[in-house]
PDB file of N, CA and C in Angstrom:
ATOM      1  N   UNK A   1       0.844  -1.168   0.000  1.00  0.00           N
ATOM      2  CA  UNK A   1       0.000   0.000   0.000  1.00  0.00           C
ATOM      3  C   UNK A   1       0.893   1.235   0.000  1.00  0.00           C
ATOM      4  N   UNK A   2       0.840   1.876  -0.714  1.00  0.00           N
ATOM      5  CA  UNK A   2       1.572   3.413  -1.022  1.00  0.00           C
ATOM      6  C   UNK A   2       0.588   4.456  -0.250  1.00  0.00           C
ATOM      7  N   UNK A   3       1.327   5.194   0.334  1.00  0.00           N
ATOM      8  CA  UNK A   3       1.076   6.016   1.269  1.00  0.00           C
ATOM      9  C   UNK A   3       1.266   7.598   0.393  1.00  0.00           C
ATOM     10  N   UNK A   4       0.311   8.341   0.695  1.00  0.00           N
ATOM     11  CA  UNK A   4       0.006   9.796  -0.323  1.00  0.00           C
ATOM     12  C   UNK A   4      -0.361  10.586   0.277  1.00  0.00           C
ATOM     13  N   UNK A   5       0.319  12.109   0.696  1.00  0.00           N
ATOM     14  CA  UNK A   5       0.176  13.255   1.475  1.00  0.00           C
ATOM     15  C   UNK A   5      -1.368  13.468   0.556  1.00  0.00           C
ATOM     16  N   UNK A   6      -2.310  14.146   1.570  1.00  0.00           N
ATOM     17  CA  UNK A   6      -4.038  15.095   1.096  1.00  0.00           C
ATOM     18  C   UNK A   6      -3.444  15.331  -0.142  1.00  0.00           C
ATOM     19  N   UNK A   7      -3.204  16.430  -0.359  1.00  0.00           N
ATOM     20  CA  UNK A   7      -2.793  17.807  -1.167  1.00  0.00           C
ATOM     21  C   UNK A   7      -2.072  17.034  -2.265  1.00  0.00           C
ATOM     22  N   UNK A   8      -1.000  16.170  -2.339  1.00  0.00           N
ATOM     23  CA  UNK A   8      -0.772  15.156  -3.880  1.00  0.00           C
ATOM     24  C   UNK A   8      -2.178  14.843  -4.049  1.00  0.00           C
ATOM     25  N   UNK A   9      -2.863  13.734  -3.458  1.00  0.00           N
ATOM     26  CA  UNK A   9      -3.724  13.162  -3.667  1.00  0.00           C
ATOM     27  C   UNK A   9      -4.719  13.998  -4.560  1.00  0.00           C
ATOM     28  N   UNK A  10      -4.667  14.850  -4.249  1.00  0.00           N
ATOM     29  CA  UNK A  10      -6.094  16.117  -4.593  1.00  0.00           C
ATOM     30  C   UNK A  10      -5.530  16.191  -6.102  1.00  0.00           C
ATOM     31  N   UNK A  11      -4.263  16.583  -6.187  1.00  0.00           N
ATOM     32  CA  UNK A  11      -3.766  17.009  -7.253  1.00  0.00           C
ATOM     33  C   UNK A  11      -3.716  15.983  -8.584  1.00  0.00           C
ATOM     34  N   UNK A  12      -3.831  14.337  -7.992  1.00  0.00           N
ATOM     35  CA  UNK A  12      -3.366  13.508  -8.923  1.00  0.00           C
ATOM     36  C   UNK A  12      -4.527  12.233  -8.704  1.00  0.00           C
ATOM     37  N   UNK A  13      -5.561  13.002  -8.243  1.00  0.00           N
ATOM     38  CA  UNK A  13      -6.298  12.003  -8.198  1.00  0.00           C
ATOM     39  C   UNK A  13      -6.822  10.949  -9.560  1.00  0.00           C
ATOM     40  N   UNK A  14      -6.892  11.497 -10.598  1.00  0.00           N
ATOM     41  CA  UNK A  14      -7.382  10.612 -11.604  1.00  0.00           C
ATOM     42  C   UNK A  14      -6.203   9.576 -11.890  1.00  0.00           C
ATOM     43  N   UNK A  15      -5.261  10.126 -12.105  1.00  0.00           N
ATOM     44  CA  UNK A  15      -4.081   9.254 -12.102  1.00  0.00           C
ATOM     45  C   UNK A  15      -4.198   7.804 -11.033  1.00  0.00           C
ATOM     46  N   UNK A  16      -4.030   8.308  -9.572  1.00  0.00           N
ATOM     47  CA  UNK A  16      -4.586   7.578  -8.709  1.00  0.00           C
ATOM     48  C   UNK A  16      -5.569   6.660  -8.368  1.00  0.00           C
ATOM     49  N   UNK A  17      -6.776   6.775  -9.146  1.00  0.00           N
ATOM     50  CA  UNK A  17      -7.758   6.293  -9.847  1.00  0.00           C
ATOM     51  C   UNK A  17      -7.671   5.201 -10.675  1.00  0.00           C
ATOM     52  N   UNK A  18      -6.874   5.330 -11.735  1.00  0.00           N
ATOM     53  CA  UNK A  18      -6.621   4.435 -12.937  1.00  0.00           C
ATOM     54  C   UNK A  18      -5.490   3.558 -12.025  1.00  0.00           C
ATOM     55  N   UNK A  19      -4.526   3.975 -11.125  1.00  0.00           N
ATOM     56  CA  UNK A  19      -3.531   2.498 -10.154  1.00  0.00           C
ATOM     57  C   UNK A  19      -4.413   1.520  -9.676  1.00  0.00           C
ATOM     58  N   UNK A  20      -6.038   2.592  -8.820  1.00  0.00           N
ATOM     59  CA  UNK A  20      -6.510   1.773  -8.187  1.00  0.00           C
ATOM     60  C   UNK A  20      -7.336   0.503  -8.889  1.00  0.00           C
ATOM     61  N   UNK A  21      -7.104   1.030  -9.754  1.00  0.00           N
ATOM     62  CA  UNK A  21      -8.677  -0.313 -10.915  1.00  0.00           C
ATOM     63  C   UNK A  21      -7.524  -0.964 -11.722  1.00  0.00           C
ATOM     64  N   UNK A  22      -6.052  -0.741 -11.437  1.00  0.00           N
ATOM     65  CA  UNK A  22      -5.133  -1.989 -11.589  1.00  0.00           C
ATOM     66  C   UNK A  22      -4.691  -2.920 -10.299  1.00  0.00           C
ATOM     67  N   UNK A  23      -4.790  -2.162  -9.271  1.00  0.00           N
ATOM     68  CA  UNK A  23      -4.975  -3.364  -7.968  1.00  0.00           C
ATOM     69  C   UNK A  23      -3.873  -3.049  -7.295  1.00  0.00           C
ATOM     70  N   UNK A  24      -3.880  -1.320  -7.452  1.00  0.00           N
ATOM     71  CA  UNK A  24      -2.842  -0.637  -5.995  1.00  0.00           C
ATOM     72  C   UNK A  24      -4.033   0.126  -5.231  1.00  0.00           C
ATOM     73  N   UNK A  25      -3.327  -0.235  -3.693  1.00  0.00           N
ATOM     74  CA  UNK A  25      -4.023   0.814  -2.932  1.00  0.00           C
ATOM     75  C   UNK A  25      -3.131   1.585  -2.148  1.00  0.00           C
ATOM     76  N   UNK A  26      -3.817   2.787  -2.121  1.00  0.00           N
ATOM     77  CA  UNK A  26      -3.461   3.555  -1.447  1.00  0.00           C
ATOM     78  C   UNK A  26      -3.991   4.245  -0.126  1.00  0.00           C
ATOM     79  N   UNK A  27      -2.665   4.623   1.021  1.00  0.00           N
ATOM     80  CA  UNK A  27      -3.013   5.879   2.138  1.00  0.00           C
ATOM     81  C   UNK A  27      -3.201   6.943   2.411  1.00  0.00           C
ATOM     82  N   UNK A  28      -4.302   7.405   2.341  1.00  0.00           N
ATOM     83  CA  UNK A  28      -4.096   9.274   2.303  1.00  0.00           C
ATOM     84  C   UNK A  28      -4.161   9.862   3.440  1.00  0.00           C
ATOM     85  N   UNK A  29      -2.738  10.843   4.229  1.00  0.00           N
ATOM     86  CA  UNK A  29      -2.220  11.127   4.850  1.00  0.00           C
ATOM     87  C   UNK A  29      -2.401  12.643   4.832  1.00  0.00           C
ATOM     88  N   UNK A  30      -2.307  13.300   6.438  1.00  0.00           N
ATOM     89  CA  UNK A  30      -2.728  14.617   6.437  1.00  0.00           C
ATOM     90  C   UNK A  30      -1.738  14.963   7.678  1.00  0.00           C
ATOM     91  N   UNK A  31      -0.966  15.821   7.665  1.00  0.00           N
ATOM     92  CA  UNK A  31      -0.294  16.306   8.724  1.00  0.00           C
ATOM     93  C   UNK A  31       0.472  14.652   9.628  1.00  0.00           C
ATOM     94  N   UNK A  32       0.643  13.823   8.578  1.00  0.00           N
ATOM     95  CA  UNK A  32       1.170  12.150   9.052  1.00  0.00           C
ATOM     96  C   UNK A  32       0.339  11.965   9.966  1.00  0.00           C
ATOM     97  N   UNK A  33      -0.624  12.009   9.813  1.00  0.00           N
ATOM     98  CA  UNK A  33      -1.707  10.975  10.457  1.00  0.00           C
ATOM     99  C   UNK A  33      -3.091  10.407   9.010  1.00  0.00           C
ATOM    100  N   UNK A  34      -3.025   9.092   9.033  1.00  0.00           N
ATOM    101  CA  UNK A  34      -4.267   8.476   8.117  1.00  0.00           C
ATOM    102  C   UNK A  34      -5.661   8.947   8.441  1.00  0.00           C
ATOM    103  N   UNK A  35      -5.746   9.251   6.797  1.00  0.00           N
ATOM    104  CA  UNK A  35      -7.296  10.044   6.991  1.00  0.00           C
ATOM    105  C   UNK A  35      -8.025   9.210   5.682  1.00  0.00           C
ATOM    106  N   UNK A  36      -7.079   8.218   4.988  1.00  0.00           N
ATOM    107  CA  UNK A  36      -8.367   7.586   4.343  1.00  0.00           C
ATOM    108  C   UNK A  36      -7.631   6.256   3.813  1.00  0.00           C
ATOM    109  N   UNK A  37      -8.204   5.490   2.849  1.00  0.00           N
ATOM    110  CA  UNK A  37      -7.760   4.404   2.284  1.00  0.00           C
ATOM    111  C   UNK A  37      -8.792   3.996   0.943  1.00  0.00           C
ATOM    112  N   UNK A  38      -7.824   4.226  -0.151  1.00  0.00           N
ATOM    113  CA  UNK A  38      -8.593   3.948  -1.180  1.00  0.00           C
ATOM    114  C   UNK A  38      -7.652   2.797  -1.893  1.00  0.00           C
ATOM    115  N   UNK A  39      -8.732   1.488  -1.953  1.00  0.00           N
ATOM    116  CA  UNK A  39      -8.572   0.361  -2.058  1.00  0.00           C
ATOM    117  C   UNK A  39      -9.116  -0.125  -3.447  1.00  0.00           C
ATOM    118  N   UNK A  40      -8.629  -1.105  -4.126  1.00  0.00           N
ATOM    119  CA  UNK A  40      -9.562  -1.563  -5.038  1.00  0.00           C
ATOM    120  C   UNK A  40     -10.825  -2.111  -4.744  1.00  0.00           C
ATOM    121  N   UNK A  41     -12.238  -2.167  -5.666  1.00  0.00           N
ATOM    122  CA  UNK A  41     -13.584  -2.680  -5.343  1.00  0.00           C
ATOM    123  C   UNK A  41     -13.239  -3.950  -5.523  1.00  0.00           C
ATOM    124  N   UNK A  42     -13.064  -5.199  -4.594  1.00  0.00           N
ATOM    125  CA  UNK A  42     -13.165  -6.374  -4.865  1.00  0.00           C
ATOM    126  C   UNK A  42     -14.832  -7.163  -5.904  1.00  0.00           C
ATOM    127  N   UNK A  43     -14.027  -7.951  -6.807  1.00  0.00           N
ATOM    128  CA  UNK A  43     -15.548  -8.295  -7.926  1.00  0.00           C
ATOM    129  C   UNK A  43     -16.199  -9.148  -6.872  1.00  0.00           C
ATOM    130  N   UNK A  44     -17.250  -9.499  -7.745  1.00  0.00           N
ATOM    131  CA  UNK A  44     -18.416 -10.300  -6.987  1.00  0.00           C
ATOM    132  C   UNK A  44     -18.145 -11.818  -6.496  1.00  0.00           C
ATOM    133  N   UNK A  45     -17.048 -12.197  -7.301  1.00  0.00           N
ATOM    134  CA  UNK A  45     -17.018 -13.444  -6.689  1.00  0.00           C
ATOM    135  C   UNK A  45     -15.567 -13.922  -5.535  1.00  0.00           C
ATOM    136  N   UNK A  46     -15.077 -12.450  -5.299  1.00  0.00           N
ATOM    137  CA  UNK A  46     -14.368 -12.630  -3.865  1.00  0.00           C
ATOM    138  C   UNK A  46     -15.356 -12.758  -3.238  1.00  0.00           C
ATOM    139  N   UNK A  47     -16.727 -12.015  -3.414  1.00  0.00           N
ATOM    140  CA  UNK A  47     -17.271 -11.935  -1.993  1.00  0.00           C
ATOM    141  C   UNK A  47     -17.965 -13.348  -1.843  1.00  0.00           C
ATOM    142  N   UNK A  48     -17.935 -14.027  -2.987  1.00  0.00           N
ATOM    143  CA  UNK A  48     -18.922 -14.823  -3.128  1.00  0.00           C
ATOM    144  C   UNK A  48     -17.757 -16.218  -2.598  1.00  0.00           C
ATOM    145  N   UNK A  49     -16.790 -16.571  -2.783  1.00  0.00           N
ATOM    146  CA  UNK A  49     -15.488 -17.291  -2.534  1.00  0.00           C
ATOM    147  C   UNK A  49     -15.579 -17.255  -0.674  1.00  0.00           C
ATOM    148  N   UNK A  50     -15.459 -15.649  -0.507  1.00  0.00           N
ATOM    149  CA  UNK A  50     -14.997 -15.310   1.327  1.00  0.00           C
ATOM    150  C   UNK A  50     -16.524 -16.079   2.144  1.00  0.00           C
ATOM    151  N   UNK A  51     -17.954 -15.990   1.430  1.00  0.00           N
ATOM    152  CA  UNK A  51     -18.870 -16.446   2.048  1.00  0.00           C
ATOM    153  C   UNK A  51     -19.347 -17.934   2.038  1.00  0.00           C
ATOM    154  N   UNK A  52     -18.537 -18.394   1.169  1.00  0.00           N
ATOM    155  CA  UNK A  52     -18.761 -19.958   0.932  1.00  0.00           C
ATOM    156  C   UNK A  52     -17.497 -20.454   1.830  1.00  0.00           C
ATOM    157  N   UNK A  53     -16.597 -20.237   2.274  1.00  0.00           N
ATOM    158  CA  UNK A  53     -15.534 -20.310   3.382  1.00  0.00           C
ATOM    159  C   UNK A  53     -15.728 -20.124   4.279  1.00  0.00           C
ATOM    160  N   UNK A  54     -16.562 -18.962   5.021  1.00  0.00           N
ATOM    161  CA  UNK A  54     -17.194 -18.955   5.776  1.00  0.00           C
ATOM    162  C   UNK A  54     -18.101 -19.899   6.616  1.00  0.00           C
ATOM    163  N   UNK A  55     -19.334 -19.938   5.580  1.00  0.00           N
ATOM    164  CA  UNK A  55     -20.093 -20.982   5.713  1.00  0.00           C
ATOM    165  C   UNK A  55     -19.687 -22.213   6.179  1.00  0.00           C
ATOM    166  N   UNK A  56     -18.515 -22.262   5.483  1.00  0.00           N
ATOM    167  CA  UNK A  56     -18.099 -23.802   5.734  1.00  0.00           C
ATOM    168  C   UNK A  56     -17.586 -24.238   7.152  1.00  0.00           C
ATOM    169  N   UNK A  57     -16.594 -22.743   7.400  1.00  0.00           N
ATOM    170  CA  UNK A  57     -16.226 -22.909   8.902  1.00  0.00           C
ATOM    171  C   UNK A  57     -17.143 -22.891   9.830  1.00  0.00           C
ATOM    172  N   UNK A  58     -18.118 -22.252   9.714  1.00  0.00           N
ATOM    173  CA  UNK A  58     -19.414 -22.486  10.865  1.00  0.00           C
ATOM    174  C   UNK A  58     -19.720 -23.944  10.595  1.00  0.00           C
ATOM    175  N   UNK A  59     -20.194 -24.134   9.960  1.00  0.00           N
ATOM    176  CA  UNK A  59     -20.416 -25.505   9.462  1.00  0.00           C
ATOM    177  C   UNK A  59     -19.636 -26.531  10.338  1.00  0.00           C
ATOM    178  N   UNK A  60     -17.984 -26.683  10.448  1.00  0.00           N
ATOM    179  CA  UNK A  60     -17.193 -27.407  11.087  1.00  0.00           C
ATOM    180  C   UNK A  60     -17.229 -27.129  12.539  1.00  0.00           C
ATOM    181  N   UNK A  61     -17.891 -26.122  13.052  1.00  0.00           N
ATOM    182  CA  UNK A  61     -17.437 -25.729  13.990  1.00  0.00           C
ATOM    183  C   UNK A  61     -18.982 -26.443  14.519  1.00  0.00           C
ATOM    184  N   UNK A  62     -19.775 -26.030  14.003  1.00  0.00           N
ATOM    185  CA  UNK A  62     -21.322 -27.013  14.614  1.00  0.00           C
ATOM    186  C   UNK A  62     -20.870 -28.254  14.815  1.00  0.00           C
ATOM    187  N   UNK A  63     -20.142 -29.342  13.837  1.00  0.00           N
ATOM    188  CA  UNK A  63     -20.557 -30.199  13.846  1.00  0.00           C
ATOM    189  C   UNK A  63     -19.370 -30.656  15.394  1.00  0.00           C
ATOM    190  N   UNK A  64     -18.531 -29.509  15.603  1.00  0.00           N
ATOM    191  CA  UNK A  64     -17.271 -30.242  17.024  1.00  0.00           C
ATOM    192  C   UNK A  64     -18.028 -29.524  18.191  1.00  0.00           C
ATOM    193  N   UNK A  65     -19.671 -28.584  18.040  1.00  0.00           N
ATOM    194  CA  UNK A  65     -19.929 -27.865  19.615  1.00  0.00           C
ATOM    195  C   UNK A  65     -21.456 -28.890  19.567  1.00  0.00           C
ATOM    196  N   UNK A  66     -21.308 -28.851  21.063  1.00  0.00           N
ATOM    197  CA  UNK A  66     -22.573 -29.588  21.267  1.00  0.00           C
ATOM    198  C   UNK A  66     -23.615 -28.800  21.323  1.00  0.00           C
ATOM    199  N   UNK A  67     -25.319 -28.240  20.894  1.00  0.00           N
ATOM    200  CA  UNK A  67     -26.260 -27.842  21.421  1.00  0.00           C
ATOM    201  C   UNK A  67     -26.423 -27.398  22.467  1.00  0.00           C
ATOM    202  N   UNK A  68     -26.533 -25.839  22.830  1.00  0.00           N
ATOM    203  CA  UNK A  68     -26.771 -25.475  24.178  1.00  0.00           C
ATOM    204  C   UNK A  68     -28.257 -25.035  24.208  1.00  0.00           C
ATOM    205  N   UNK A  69     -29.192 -25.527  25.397  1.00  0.00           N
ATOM    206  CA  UNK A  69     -30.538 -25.076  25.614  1.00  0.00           C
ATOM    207  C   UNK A  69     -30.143 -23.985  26.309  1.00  0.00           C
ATOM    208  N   UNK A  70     -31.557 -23.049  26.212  1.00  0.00           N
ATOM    209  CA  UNK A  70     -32.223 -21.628  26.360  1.00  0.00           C
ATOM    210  C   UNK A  70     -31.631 -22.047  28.032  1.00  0.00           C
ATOM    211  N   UNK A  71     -32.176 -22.726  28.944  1.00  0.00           N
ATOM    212  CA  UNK A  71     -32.128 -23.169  30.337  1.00  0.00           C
ATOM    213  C   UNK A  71     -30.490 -22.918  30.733  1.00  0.00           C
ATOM    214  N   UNK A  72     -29.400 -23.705  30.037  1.00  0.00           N
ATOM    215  CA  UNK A  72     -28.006 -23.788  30.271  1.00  0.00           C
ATOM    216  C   UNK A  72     -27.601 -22.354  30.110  1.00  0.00           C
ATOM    217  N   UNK A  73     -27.874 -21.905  29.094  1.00  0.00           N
ATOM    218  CA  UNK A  73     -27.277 -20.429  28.810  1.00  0.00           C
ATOM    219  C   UNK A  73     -27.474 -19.656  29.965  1.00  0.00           C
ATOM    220  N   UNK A  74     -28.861 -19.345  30.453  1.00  0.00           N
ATOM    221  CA  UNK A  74     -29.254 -18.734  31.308  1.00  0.00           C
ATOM    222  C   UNK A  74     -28.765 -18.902  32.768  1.00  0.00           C
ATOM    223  N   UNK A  75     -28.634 -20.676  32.917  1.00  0.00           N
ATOM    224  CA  UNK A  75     -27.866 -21.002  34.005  1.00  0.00           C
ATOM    225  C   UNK A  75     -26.443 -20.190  34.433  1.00  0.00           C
ATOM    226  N   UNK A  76     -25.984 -20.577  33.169  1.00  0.00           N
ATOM    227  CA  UNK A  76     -24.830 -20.106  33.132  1.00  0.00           C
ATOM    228  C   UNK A  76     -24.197 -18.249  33.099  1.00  0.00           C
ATOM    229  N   UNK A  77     -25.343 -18.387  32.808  1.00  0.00           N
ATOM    230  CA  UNK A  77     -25.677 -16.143  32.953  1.00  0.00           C
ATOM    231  C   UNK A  77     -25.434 -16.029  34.434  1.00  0.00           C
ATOM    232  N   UNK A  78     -26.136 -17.130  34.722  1.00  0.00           N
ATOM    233  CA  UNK A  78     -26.326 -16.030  36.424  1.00  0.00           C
ATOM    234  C   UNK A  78     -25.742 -16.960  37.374  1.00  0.00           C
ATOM    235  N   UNK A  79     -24.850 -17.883  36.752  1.00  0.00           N
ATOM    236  CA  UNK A  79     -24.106 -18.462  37.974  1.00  0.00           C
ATOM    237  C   UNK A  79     -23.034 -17.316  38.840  1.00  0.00           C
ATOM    238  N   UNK A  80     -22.660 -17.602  39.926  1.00  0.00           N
ATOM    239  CA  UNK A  80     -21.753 -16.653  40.844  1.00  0.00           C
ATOM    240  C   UNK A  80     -22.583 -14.925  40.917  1.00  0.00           C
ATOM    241  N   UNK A  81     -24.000 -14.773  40.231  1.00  0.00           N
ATOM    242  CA  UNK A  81     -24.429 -14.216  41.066  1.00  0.00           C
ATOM    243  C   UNK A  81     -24.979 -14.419  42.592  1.00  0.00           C
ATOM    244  N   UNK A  82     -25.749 -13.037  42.897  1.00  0.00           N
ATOM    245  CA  UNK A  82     -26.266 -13.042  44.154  1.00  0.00           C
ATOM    246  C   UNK A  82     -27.660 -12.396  44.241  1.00  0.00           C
TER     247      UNK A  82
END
């Protein structure tokens, strides 16, 4: 990620523009502190890839936790109160 003072940025934004829709991103910096991040738009089927991975890990993770009832949870809410 390339890091870019406000004031370049302002100046060269279209330029900046055309890096980002080749798959650079950039930091935009103000007095050296981050004030933004312009990233490429990931297409539809990252998102669609990251949610089927997802899925799957819940998935694995059901099948190693046992079922907790409404009763246990609650038990367990208010144990070591008073």
């Amino acid at each position: 990620m390339q890091t870019i003072q406000a004031s370049e940025a302002k100046t060269k934004f279209l330029k900046i523009l055309d890096e980002v829709e080749g798959g650079q991103a950039f930091q935009v910096t103000r007095h050296g502190r981050t004030i933004a991040r312009i990233i490429p738009e990931p297409d539809d089927e990252d998102y669609r890839e990251q949610a089927q991975r997802a899925f799957a890990t819940i998935g694995q993770i059901r099948k190693r936790v046992k079922p907790v009832s409404l009763a246990q949870i609650l038990a367990d809410k208010n144990r070591g109160r008073r």
